[in-house]
N, C-alpha and C. Protein backbone atom coordinates (compact mmCIF):
# COMPACT_ATOMS: atom_id res chain seq x y z
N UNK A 1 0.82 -1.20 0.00
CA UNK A 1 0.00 0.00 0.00
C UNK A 1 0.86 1.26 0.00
N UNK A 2 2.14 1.43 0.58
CA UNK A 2 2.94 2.08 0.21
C UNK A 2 3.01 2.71 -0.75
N UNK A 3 3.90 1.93 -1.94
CA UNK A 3 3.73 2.38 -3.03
C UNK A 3 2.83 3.26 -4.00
N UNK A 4 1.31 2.56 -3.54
CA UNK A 4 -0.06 2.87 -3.51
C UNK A 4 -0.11 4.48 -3.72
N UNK A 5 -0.06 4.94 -2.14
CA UNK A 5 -0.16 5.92 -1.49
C UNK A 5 0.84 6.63 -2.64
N UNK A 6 2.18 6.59 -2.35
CA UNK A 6 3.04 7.59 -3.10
C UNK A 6 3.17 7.93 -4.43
N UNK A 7 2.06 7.11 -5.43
CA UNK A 7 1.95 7.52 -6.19
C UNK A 7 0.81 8.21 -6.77
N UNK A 8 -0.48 7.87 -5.56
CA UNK A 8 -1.39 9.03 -6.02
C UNK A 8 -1.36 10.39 -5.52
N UNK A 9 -0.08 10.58 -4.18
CA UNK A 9 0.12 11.54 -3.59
C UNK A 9 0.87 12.54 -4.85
N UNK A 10 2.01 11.63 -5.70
CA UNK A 10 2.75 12.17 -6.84
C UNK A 10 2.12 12.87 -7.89
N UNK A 11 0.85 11.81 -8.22
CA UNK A 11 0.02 12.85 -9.37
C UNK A 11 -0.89 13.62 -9.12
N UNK A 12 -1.11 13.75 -7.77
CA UNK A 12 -1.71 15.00 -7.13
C UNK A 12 -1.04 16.10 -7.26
N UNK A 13 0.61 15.87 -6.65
CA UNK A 13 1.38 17.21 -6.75
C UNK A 13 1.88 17.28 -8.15
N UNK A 14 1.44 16.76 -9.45
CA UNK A 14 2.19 16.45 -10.55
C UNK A 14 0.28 17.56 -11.33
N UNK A 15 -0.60 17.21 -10.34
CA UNK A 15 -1.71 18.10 -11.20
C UNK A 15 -2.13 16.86 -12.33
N UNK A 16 -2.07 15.10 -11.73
CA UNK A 16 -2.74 14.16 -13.04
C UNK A 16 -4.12 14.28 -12.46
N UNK A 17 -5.08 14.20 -13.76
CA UNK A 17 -6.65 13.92 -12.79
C UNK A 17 -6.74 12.59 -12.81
N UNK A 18 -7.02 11.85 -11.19
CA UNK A 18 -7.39 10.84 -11.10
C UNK A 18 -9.18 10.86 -10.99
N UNK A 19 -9.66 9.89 -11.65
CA UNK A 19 -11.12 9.68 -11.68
C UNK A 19 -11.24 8.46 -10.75
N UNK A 20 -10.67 7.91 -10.56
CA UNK A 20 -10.88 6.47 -9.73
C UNK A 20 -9.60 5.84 -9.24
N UNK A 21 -9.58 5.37 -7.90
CA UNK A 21 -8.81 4.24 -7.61
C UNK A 21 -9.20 3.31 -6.99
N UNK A 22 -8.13 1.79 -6.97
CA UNK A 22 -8.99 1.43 -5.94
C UNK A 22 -7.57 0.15 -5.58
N UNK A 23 -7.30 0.27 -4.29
CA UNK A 23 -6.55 -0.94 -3.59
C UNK A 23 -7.39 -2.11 -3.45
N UNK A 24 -6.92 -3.17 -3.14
CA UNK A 24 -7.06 -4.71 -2.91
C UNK A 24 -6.49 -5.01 -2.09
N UNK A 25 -6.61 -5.38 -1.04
CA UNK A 25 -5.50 -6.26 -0.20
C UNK A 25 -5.69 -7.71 0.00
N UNK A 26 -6.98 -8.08 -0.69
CA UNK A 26 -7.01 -9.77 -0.73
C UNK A 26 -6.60 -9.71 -2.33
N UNK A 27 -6.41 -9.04 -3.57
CA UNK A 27 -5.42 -9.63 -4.20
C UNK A 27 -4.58 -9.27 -4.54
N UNK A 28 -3.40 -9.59 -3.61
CA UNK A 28 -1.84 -9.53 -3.05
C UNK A 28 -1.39 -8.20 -3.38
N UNK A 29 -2.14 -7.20 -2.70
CA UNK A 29 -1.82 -5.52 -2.20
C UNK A 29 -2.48 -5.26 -3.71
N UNK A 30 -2.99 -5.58 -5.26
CA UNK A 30 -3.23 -5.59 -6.41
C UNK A 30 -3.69 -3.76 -6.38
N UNK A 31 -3.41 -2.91 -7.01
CA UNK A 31 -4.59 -1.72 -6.94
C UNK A 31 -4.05 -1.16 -8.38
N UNK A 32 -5.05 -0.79 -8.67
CA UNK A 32 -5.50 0.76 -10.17
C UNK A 32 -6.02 2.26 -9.77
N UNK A 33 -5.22 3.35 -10.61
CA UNK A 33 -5.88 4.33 -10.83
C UNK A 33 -6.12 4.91 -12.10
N UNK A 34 -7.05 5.41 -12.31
CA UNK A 34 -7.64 5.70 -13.62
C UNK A 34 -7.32 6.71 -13.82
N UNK A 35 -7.35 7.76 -14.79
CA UNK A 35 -6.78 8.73 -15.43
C UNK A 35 -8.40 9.47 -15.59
N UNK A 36 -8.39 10.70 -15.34
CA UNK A 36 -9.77 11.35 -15.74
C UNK A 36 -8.99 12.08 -17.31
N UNK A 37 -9.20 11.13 -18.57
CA UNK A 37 -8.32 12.08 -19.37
C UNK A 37 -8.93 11.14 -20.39
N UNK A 38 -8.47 11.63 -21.63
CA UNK A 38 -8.86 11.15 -22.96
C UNK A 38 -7.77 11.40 -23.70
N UNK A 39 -7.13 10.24 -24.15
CA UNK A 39 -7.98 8.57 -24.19
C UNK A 39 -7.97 8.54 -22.82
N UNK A 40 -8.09 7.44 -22.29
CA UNK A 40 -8.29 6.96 -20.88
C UNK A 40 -6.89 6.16 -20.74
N UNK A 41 -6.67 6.77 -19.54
CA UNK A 41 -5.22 5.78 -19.34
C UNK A 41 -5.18 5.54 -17.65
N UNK A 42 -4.62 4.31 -17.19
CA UNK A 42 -4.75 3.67 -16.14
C UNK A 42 -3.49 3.18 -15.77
N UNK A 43 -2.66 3.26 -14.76
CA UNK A 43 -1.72 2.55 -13.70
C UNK A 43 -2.58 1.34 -13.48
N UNK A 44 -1.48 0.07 -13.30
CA UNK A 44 -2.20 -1.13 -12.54
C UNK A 44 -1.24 -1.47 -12.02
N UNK A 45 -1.34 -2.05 -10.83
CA UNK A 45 -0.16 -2.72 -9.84
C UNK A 45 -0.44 -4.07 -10.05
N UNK A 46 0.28 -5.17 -10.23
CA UNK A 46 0.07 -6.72 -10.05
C UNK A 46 0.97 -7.14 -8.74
N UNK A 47 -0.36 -7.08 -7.99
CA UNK A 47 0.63 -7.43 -6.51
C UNK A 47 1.18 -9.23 -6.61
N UNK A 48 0.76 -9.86 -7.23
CA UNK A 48 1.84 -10.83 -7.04
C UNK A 48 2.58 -11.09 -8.32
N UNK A 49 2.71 -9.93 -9.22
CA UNK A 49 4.09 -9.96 -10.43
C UNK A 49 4.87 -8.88 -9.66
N UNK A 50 4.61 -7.84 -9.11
CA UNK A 50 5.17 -6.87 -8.14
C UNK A 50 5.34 -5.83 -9.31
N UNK A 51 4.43 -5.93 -10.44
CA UNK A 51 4.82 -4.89 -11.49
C UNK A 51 3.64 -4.20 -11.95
N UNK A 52 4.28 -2.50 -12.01
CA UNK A 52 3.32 -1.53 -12.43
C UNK A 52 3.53 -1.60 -13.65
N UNK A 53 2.07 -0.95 -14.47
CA UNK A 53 2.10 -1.05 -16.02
C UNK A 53 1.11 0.01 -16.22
N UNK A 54 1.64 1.31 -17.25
CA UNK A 54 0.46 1.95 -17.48
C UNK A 54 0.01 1.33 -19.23
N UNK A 55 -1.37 1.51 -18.81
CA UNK A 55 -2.31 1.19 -19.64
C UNK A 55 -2.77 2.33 -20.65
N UNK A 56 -3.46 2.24 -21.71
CA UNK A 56 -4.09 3.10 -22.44
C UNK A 56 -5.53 2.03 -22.84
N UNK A 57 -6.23 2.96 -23.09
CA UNK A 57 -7.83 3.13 -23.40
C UNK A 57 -7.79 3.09 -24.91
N UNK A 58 -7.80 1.70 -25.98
CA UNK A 58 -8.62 2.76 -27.04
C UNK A 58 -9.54 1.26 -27.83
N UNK A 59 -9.83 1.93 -28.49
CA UNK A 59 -11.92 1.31 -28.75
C UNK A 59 -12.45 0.19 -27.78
N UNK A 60 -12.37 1.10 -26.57
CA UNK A 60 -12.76 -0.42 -25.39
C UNK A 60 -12.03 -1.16 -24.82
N UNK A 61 -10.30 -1.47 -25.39
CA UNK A 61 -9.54 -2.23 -24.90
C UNK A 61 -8.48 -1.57 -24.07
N UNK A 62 -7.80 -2.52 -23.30
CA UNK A 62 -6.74 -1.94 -22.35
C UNK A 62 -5.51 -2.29 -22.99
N UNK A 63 -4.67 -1.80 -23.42
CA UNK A 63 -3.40 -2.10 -24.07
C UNK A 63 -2.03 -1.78 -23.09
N UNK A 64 -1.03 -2.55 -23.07
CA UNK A 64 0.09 -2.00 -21.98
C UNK A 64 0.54 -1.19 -23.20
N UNK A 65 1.38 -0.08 -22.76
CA UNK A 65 2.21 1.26 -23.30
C UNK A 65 3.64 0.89 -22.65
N UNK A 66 3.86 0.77 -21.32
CA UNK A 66 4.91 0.45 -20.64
C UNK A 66 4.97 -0.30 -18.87
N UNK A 67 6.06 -1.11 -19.08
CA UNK A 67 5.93 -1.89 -17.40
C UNK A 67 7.42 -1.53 -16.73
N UNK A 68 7.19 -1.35 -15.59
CA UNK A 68 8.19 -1.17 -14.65
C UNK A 68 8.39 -1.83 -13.03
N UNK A 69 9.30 -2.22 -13.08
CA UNK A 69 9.47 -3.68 -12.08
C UNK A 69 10.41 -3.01 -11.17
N UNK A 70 10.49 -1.72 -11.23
CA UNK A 70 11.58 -1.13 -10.20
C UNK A 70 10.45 -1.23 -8.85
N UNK A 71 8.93 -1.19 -8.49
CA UNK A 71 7.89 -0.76 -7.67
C UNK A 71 7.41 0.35 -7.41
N UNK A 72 8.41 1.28 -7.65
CA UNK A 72 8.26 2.63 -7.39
C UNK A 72 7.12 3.46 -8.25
N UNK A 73 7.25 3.15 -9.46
CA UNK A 73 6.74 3.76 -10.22
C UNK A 73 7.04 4.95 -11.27
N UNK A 74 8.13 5.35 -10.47
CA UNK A 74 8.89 6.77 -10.97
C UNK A 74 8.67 6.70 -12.77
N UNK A 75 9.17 5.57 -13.45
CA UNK A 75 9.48 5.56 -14.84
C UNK A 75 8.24 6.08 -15.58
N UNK A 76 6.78 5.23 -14.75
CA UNK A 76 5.58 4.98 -15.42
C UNK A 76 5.04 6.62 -15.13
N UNK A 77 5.75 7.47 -14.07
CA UNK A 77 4.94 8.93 -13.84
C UNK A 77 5.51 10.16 -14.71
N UNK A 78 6.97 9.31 -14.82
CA UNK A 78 7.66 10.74 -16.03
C UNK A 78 7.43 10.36 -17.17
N UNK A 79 6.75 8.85 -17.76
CA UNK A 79 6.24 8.88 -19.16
C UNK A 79 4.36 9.28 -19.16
N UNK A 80 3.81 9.08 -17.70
CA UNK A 80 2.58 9.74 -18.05
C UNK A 80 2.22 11.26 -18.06
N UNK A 81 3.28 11.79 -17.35
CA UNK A 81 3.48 13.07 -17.48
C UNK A 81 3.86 13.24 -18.39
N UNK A 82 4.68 12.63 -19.29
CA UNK A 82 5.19 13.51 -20.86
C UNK A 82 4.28 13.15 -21.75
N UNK A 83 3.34 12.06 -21.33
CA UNK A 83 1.94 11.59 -22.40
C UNK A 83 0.64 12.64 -22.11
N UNK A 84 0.95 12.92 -21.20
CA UNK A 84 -0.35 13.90 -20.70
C UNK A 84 -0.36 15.49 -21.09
N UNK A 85 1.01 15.58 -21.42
CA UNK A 85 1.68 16.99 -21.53
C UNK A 85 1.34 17.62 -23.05
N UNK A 86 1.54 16.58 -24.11
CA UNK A 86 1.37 16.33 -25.55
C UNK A 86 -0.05 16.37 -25.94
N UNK A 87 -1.19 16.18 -24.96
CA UNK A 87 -2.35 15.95 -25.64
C UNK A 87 -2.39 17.31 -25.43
């Protein structure tokens, strides 16, 4: 949940709109936050791959863009920030 926390605290002070999140702790810490943005783009944590992956939105499907196995997240917030920056 850690992790969790510090990264919606990040795109708060980063100004991302989150529309939704949501932790799990029955599947293995697992949590998503959604992007209030168009296209639609989503963080997902796989608590038992231990890997974040942001997602993109397009005709209905979820597609990975990029994964990062460091936990932190850092990689997945300076490429959604430079994806968010461009639209």
């Amino acid at each position: 949940m850690r992790n969790y926390q510090a990264i919606i605290e990040s795109m708060k002070s980063k100004n991302i709109p989150i529309k939704h999140s949501e932790f799990d702790d029955e599947a293995f810490g697992s949590w998503y936050i959604e992007l209030d943005s168009q296209p639609l783009y989503r963080i997902v944590h796989d608590g038992r791959d231990k890997t974040i992956v942001l997602e993109e939105n397009k005709n209905h499907e979820w597609s990975s863009i990029m994964a990062d196995k460091t936990k932190s997240g850092k990689h997945i917030l300076a490429r959604l920030t430079n994806v968010l920056s461009a639209l």
